[in-house]
PDB file of N, CA and C in Angstrom:
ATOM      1  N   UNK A   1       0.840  -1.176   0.000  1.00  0.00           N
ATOM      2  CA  UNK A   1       0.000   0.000   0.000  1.00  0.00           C
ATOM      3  C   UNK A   1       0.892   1.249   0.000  1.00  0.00           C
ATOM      4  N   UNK A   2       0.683   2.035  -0.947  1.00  0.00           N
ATOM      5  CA  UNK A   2       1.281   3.604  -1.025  1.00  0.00           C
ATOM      6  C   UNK A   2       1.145   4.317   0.964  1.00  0.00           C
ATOM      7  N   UNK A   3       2.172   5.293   0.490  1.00  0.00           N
ATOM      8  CA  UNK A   3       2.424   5.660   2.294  1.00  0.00           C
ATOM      9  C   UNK A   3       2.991   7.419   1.446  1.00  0.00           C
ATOM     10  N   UNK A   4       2.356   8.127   1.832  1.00  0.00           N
ATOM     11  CA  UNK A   4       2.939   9.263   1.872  1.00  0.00           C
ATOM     12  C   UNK A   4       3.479  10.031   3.071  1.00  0.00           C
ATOM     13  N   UNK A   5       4.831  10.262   3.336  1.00  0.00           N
ATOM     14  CA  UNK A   5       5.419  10.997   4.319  1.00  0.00           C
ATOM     15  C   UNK A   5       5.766  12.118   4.275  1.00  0.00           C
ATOM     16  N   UNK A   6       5.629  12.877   3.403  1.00  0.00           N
ATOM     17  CA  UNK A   6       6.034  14.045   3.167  1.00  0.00           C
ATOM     18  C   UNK A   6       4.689  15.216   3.296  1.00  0.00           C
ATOM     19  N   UNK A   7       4.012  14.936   3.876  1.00  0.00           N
ATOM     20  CA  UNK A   7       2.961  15.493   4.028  1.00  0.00           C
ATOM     21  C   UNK A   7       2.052  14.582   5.222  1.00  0.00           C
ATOM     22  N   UNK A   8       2.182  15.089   6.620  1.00  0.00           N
ATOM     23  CA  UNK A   8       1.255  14.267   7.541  1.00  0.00           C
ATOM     24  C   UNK A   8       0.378  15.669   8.582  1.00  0.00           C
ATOM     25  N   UNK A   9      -0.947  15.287   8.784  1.00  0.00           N
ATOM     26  CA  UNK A   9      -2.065  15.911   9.216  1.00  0.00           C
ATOM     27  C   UNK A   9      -2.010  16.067  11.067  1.00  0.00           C
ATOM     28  N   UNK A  10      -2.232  17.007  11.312  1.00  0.00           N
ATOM     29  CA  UNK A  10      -2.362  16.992  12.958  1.00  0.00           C
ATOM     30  C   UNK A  10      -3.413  18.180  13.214  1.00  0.00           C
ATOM     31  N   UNK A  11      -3.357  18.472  14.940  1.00  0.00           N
ATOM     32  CA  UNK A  11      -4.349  19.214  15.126  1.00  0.00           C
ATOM     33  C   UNK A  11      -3.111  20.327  15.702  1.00  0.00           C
ATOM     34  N   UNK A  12      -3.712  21.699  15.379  1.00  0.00           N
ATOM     35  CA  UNK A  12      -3.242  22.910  15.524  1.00  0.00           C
ATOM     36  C   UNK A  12      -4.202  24.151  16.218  1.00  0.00           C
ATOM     37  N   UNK A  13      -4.176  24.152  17.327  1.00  0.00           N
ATOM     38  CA  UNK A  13      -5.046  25.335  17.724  1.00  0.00           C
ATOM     39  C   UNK A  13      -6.927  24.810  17.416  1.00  0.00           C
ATOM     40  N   UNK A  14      -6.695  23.593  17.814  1.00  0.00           N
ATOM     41  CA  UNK A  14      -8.144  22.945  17.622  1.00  0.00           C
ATOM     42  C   UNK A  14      -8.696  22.976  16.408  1.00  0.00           C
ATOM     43  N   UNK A  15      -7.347  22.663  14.998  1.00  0.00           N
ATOM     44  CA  UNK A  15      -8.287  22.476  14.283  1.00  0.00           C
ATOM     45  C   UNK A  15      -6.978  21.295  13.061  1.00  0.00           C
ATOM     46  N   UNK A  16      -8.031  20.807  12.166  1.00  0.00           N
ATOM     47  CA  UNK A  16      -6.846  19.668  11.744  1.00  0.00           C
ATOM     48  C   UNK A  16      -6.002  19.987  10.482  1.00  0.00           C
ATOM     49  N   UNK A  17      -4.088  20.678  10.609  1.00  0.00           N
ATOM     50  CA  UNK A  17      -3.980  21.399   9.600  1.00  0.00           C
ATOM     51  C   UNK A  17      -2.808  20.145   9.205  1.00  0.00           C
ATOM     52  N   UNK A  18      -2.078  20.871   8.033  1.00  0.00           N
ATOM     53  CA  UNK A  18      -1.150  19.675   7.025  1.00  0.00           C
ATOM     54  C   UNK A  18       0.383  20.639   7.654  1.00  0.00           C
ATOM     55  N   UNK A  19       1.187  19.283   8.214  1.00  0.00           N
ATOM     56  CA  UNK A  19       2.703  19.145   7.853  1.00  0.00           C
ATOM     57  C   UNK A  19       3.429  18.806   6.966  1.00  0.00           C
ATOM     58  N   UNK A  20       4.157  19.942   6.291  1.00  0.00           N
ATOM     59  CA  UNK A  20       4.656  20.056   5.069  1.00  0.00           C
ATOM     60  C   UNK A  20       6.235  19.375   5.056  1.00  0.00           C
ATOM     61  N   UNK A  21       6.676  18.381   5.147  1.00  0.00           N
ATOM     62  CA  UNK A  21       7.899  17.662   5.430  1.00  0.00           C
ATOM     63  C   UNK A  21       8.166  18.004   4.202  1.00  0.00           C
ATOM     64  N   UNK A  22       7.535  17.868   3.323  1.00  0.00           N
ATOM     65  CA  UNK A  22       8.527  18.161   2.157  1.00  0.00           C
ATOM     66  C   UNK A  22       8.958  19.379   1.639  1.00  0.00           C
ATOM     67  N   UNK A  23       8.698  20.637   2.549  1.00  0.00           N
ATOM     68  CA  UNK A  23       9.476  22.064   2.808  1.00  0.00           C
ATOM     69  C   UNK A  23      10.644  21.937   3.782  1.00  0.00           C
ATOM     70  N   UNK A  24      10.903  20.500   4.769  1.00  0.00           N
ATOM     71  CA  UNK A  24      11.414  20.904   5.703  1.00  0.00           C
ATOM     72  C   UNK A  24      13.151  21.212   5.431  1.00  0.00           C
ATOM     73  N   UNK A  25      13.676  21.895   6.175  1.00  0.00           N
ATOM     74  CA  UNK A  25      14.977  22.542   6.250  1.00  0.00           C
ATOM     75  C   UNK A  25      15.612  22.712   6.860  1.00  0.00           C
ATOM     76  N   UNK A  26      17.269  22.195   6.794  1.00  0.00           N
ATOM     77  CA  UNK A  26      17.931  22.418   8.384  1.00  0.00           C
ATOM     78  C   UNK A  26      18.070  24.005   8.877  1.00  0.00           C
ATOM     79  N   UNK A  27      18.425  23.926  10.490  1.00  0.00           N
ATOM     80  CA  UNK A  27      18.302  25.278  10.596  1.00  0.00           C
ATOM     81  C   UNK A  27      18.527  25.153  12.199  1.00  0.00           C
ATOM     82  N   UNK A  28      19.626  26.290  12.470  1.00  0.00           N
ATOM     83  CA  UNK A  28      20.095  26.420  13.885  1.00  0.00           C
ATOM     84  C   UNK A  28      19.298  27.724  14.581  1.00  0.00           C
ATOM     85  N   UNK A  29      19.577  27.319  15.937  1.00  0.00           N
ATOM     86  CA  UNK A  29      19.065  28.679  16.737  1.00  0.00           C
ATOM     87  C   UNK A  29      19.525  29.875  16.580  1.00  0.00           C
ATOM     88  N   UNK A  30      20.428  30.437  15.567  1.00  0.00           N
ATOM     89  CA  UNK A  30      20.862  31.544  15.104  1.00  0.00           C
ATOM     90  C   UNK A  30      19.945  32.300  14.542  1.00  0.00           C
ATOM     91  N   UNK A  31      18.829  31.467  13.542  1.00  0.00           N
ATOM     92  CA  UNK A  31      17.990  31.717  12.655  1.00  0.00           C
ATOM     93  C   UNK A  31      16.425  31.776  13.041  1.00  0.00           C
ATOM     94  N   UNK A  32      16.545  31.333  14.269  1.00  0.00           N
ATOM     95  CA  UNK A  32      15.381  31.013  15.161  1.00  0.00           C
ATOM     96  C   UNK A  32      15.097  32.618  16.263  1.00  0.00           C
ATOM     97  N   UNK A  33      14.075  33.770  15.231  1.00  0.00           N
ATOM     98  CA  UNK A  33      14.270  34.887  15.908  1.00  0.00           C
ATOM     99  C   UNK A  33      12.709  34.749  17.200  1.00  0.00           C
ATOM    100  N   UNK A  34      11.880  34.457  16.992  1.00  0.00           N
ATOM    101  CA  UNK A  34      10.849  33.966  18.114  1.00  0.00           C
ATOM    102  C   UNK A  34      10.092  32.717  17.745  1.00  0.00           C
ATOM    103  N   UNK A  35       9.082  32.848  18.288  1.00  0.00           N
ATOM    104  CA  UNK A  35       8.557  31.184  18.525  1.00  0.00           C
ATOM    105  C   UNK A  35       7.078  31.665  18.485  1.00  0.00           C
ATOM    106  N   UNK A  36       6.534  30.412  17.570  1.00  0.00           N
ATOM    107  CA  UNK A  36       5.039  30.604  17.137  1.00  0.00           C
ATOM    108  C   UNK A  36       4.166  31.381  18.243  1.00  0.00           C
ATOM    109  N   UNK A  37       3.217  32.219  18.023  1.00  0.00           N
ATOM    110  CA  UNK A  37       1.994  32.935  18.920  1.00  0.00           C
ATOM    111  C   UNK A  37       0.929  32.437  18.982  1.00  0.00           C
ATOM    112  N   UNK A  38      -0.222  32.207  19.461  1.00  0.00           N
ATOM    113  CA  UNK A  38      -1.325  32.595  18.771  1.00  0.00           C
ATOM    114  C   UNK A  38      -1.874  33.543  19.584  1.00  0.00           C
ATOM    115  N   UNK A  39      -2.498  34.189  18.251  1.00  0.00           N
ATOM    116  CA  UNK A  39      -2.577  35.672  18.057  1.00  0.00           C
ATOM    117  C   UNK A  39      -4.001  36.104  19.153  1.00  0.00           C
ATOM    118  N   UNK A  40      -4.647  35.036  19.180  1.00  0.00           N
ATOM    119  CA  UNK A  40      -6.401  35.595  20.198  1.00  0.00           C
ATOM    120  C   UNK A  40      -5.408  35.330  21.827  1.00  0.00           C
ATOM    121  N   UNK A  41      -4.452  34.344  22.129  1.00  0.00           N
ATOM    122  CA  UNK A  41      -4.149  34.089  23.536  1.00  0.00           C
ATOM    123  C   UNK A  41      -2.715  34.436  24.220  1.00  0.00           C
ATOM    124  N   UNK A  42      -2.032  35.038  22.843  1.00  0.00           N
ATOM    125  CA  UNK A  42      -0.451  35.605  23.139  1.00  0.00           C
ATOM    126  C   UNK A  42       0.364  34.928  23.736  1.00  0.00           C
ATOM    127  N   UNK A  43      -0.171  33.141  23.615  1.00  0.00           N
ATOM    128  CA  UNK A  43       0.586  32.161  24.552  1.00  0.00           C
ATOM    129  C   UNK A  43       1.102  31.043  22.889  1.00  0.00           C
ATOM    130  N   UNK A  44       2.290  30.337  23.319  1.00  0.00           N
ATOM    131  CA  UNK A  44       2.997  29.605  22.920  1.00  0.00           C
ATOM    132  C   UNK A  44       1.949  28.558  21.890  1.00  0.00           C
ATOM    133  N   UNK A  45       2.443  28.618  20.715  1.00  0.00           N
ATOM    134  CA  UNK A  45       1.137  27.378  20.303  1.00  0.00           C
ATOM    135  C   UNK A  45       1.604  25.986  20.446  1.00  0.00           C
ATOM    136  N   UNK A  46       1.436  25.252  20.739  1.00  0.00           N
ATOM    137  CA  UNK A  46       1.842  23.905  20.918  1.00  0.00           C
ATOM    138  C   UNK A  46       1.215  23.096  19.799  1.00  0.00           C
ATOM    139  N   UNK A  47       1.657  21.740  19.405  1.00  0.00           N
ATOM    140  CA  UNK A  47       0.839  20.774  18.924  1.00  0.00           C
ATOM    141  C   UNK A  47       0.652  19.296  20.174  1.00  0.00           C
ATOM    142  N   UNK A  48       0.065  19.024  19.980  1.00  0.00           N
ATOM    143  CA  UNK A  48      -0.058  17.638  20.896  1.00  0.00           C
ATOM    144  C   UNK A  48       1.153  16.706  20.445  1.00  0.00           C
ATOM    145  N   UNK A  49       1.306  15.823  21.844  1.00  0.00           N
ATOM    146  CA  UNK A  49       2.595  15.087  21.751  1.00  0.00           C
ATOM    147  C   UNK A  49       2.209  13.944  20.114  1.00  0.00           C
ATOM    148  N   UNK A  50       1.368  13.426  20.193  1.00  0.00           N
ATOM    149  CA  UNK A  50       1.610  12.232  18.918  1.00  0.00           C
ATOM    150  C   UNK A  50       1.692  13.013  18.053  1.00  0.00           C
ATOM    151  N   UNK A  51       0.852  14.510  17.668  1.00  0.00           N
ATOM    152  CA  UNK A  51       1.184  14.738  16.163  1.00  0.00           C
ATOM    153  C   UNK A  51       2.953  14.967  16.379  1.00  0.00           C
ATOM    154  N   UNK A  52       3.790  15.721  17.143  1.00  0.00           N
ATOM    155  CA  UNK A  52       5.185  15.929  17.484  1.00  0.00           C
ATOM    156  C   UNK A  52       5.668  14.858  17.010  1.00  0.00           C
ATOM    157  N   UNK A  53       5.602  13.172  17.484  1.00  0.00           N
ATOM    158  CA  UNK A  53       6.111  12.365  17.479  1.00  0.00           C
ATOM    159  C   UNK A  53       5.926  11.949  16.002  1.00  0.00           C
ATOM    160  N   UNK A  54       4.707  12.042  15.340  1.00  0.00           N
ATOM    161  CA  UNK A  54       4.520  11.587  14.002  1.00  0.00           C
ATOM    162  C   UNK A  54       5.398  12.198  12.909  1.00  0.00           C
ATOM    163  N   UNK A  55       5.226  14.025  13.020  1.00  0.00           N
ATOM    164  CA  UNK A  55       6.378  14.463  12.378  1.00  0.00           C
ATOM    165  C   UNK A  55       7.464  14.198  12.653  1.00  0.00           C
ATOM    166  N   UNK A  56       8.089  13.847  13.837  1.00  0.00           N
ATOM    167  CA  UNK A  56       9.555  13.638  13.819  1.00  0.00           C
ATOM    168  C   UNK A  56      10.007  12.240  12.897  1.00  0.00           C
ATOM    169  N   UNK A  57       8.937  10.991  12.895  1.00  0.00           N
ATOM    170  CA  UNK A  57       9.502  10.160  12.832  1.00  0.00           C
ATOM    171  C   UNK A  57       9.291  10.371  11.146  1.00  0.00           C
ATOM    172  N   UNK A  58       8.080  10.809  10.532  1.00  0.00           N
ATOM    173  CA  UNK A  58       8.138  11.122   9.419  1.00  0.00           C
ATOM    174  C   UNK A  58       9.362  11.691   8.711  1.00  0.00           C
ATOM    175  N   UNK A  59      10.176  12.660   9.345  1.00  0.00           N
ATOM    176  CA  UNK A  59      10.855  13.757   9.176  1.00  0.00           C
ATOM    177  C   UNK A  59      11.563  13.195   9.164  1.00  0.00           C
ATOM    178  N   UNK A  60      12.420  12.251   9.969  1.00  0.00           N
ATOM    179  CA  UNK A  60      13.618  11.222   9.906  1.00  0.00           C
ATOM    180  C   UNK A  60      13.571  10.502   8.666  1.00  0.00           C
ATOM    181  N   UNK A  61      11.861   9.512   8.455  1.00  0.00           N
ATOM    182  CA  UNK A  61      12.177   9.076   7.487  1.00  0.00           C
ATOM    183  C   UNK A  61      12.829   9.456   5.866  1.00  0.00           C
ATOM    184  N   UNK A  62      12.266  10.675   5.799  1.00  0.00           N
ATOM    185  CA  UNK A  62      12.324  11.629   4.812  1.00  0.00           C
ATOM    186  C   UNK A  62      13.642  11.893   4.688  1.00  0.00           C
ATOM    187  N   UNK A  63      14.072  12.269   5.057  1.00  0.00           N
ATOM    188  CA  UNK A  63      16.038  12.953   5.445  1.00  0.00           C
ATOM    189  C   UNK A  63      16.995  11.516   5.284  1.00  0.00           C
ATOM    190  N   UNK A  64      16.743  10.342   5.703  1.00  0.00           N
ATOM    191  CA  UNK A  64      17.151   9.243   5.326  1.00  0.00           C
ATOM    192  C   UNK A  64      16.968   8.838   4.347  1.00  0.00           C
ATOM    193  N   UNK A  65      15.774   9.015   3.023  1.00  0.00           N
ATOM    194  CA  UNK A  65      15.375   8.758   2.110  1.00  0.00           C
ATOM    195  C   UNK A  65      16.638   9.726   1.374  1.00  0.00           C
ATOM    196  N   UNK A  66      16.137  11.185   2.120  1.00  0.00           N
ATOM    197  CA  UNK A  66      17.083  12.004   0.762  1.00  0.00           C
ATOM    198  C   UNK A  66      18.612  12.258   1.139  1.00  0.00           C
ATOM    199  N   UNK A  67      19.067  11.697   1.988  1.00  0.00           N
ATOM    200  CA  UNK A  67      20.459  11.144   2.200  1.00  0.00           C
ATOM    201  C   UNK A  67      20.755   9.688   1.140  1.00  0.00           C
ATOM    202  N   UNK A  68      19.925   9.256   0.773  1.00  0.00           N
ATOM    203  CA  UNK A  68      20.210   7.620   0.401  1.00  0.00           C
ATOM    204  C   UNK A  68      19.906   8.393  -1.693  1.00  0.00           C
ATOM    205  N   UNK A  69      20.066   9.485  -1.661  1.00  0.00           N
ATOM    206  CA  UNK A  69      19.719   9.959  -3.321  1.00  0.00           C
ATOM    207  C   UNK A  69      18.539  10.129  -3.712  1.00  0.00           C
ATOM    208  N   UNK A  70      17.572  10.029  -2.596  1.00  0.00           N
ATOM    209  CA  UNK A  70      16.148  10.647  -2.930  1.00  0.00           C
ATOM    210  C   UNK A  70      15.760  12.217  -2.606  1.00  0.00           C
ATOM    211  N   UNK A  71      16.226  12.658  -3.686  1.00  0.00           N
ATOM    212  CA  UNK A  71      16.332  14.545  -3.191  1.00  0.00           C
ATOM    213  C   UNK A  71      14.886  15.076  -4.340  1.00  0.00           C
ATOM    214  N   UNK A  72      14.600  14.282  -4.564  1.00  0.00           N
ATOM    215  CA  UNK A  72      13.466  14.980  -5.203  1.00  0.00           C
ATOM    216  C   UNK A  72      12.123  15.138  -4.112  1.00  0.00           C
ATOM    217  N   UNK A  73      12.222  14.047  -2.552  1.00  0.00           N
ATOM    218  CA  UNK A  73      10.986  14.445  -1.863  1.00  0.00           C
ATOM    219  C   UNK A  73      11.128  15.431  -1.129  1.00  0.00           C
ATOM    220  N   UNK A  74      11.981  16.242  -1.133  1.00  0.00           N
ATOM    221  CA  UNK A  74      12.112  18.003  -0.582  1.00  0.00           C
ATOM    222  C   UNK A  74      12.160  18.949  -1.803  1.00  0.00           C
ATOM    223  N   UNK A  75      11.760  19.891  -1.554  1.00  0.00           N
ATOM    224  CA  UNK A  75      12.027  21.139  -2.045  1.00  0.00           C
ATOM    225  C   UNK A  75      13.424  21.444  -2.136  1.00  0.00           C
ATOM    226  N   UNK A  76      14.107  22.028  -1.126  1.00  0.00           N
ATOM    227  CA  UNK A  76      15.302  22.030  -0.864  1.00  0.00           C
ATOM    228  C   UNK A  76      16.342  21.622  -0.640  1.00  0.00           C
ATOM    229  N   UNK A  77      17.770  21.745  -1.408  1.00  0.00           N
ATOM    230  CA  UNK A  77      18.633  20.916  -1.163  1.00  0.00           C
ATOM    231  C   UNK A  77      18.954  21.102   0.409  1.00  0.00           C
ATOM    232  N   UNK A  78      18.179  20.234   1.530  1.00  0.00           N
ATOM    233  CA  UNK A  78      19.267  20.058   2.411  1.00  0.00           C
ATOM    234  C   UNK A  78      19.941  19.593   3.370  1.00  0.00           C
ATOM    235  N   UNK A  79      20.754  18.754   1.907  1.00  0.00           N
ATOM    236  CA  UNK A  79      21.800  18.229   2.305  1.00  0.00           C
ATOM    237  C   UNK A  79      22.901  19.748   2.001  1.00  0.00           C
ATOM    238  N   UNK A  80      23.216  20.618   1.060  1.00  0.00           N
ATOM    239  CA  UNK A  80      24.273  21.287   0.994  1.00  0.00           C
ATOM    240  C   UNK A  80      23.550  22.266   2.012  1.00  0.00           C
ATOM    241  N   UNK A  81      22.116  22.727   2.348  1.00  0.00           N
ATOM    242  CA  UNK A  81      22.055  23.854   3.608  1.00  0.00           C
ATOM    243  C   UNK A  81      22.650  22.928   5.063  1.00  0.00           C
ATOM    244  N   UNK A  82      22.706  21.810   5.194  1.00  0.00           N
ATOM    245  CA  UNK A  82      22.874  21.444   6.058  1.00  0.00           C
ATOM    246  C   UNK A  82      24.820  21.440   6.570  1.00  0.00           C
ATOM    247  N   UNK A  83      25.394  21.106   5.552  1.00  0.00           N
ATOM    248  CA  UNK A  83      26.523  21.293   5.417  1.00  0.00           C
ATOM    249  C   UNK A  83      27.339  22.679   5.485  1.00  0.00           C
ATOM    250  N   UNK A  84      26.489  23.850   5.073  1.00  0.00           N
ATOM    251  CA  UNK A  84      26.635  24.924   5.693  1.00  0.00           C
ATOM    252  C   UNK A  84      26.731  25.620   6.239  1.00  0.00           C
ATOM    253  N   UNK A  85      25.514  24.972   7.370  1.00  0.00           N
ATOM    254  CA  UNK A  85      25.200  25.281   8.618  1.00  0.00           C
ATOM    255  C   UNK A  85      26.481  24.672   9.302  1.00  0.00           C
ATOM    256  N   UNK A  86      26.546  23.391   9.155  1.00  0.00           N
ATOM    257  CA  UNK A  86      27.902  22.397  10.033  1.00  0.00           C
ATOM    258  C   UNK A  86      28.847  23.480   9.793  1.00  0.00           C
ATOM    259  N   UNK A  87      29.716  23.680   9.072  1.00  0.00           N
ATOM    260  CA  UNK A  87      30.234  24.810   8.651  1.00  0.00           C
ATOM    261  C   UNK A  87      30.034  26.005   9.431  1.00  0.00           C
ATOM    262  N   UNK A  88      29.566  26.644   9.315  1.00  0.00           N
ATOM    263  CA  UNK A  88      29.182  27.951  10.261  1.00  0.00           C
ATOM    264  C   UNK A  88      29.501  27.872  11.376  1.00  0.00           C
ATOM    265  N   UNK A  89      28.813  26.516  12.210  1.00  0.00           N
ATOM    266  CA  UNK A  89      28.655  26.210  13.438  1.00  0.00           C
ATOM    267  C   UNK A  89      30.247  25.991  13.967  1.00  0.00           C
ATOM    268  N   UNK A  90      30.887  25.107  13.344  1.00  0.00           N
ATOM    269  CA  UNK A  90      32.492  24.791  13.459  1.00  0.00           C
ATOM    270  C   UNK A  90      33.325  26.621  13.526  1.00  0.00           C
ATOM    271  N   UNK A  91      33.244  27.375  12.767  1.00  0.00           N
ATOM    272  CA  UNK A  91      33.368  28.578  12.759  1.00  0.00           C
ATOM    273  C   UNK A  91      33.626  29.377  13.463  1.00  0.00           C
ATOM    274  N   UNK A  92      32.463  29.395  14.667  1.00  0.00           N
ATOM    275  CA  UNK A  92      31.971  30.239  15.873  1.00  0.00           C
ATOM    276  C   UNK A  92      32.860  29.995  16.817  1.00  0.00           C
TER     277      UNK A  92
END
């Protein structure tokens, strides 16, 4: 049976929205200037722990896929943003 990972569904602020794995991108706390709102409660938005756990493991799978020469299920190369970042980070 077909399995799509690059795209998995959760709940967001009580309602059921799409995780876009196949935008996802490496990226350090350098680049990280605040942290999601929501805008009616000015408090932290969270997702619930299984959708967390679903994207991560999705997200692994994905990054292992496009480590192994499957770079067409991202958008972005990154593997060379990621190498950049390593780079940078060594730098500092």
């Amino acid at each position: 049976m077909p399995k799509c990972n690059t795209i998995r569904f959760g709940e967001v602020l009580g309602a059921k929205k799409a995780f876009l794995i196949q935008n996802m991108f490496p990226v350090t706390m350098k680049y990280i200037s605040e942290i999601y709102i929501n805008r009616m409660t000015q408090e932290a938005v969270r997702i619930p722990l299984n959708t967390e756990k679903d994207i991560i493991v999705h997200a692994n799978e994905v990054l292992k896929l496009v480590r192994s020469g499957n770079n067409h299920l991202v958008f972005s190369d990154i593997i060379i943003t990621y190498n950049e970042l390593t780079a940078e980070l060594e730098q500092e």
